[in-house]
Protein backbone atom coordinates (compact mmCIF):
# COMPACT_ATOMS: atom_id res chain seq x y z
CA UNK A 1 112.46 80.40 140.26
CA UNK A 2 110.17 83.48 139.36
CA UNK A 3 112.99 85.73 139.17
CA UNK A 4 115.13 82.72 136.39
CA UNK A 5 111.41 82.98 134.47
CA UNK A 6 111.42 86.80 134.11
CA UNK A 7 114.71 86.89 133.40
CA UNK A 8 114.26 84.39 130.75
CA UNK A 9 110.98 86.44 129.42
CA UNK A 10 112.52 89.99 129.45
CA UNK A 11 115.69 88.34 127.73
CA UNK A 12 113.30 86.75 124.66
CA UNK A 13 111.48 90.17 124.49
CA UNK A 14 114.74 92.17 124.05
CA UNK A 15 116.18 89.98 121.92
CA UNK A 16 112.33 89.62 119.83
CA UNK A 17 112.98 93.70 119.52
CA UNK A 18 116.35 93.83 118.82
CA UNK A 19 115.97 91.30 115.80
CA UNK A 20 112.79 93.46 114.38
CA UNK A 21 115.05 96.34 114.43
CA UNK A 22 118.18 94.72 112.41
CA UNK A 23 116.43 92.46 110.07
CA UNK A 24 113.41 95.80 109.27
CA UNK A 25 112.04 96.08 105.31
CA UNK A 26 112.31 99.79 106.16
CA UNK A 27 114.81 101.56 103.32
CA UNK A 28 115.69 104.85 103.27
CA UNK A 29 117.22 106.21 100.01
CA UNK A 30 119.50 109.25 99.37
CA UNK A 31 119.72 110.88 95.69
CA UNK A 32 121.54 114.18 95.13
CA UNK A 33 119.48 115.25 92.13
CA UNK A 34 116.83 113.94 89.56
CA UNK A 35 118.98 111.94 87.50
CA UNK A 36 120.30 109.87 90.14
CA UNK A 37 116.51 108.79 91.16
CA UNK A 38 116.04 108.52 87.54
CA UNK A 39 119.05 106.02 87.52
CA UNK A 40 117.32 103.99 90.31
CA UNK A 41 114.15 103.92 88.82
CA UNK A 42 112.50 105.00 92.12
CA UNK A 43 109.80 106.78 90.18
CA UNK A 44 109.01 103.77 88.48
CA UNK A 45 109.15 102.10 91.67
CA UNK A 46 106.60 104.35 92.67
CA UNK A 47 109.20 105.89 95.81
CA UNK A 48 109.23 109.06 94.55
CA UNK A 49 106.50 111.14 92.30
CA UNK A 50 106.62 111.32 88.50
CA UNK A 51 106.25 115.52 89.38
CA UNK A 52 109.58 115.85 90.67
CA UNK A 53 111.48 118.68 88.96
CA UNK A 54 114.27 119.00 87.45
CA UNK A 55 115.97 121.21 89.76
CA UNK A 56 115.35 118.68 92.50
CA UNK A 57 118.07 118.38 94.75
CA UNK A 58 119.02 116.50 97.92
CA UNK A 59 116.35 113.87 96.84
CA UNK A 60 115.23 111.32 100.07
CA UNK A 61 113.05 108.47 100.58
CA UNK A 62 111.87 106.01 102.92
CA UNK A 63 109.97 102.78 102.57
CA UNK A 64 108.79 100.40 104.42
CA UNK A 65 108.47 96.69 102.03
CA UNK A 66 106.21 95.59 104.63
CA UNK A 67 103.21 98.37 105.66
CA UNK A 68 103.63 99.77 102.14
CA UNK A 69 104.30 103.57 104.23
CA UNK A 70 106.45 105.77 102.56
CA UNK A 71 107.55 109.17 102.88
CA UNK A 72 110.32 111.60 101.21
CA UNK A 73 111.13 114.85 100.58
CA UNK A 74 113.35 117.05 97.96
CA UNK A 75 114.15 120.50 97.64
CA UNK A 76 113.81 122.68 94.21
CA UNK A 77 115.02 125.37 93.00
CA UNK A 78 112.61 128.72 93.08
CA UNK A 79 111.42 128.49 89.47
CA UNK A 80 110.34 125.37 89.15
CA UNK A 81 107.74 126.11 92.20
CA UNK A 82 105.32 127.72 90.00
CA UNK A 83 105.57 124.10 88.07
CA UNK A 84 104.99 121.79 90.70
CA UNK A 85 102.13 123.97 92.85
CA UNK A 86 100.30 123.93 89.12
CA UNK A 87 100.45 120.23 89.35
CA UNK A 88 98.93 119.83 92.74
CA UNK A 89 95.49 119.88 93.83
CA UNK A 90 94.57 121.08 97.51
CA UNK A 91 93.20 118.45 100.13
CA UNK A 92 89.89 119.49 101.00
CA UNK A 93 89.74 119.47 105.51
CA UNK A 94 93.92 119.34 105.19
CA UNK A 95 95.62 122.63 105.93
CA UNK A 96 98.47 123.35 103.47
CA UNK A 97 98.01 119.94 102.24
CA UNK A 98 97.91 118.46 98.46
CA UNK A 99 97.56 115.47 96.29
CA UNK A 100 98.85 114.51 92.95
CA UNK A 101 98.21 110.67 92.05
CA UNK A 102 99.03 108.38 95.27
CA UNK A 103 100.58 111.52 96.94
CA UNK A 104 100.48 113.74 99.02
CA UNK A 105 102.19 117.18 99.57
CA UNK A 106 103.30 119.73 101.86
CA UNK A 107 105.38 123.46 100.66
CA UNK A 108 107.18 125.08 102.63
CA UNK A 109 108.00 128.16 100.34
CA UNK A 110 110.48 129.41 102.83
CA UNK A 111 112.91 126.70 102.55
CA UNK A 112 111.91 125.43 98.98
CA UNK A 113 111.17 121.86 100.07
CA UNK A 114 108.39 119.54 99.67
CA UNK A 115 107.65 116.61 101.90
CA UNK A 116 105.33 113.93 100.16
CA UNK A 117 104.21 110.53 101.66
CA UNK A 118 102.01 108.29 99.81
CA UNK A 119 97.78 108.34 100.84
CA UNK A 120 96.52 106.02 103.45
């Protein structure tokens, strides 16, 4: 009987996880360049920042509907960087780290890609 009831239990738990998973208010977006997020209105959405340059390029974002998390990233092309580090403002205690509205920001020169995710 105690092996039918923890069978039953692990069952509902597995099936409890499994449904979380499919049926998740997590979305994860995919835009080639600025138009295309301009097209979805995801800045107006507030999904991606109002900064984003023009060059921007292989454009991503994820959302989740329900813990209101979000983070994304885009690359640029090298002379629009001068642009968008004008617009930013370094976190004070946060290595490498900036803000701009709800957002914040890390540059990796190297690679020409920002990574944003919206502030706690």
């Amino acid at each position: 009987m105690k092996k039918i009831i923890i069978a039953m239990l692990l069952f509902f738990v597995a099936v409890f996880f499994m449904l979380k998973y499919y049926f998740s208010d997590t979305l994860i977006n995919k835009y080639s360049d600025t138009a295309s997020v301009k097209e979805d209105k995801a800045i107006k959405n507030g999904w991606v920042p109002a900064l984003l340059p023009d060059s921007a390029y292989d454009i991503e974002e994820t959302h989740d509907m329900d813990t209101n998390q979000l983070f994304g990233r885009f690359y640029y092309k090298e002379r629009d960087e001068a642009v968008i580090v004008q617009k930013l403002a370094p976190v004070p205690d946060m290595n490498q780290t900036y803000e701009w509205g709800n957002f914040l920001f890390r540059i990796n020169k190297e690679k020409n890609e920002v990574r944003y995710r919206n502030k706690p």
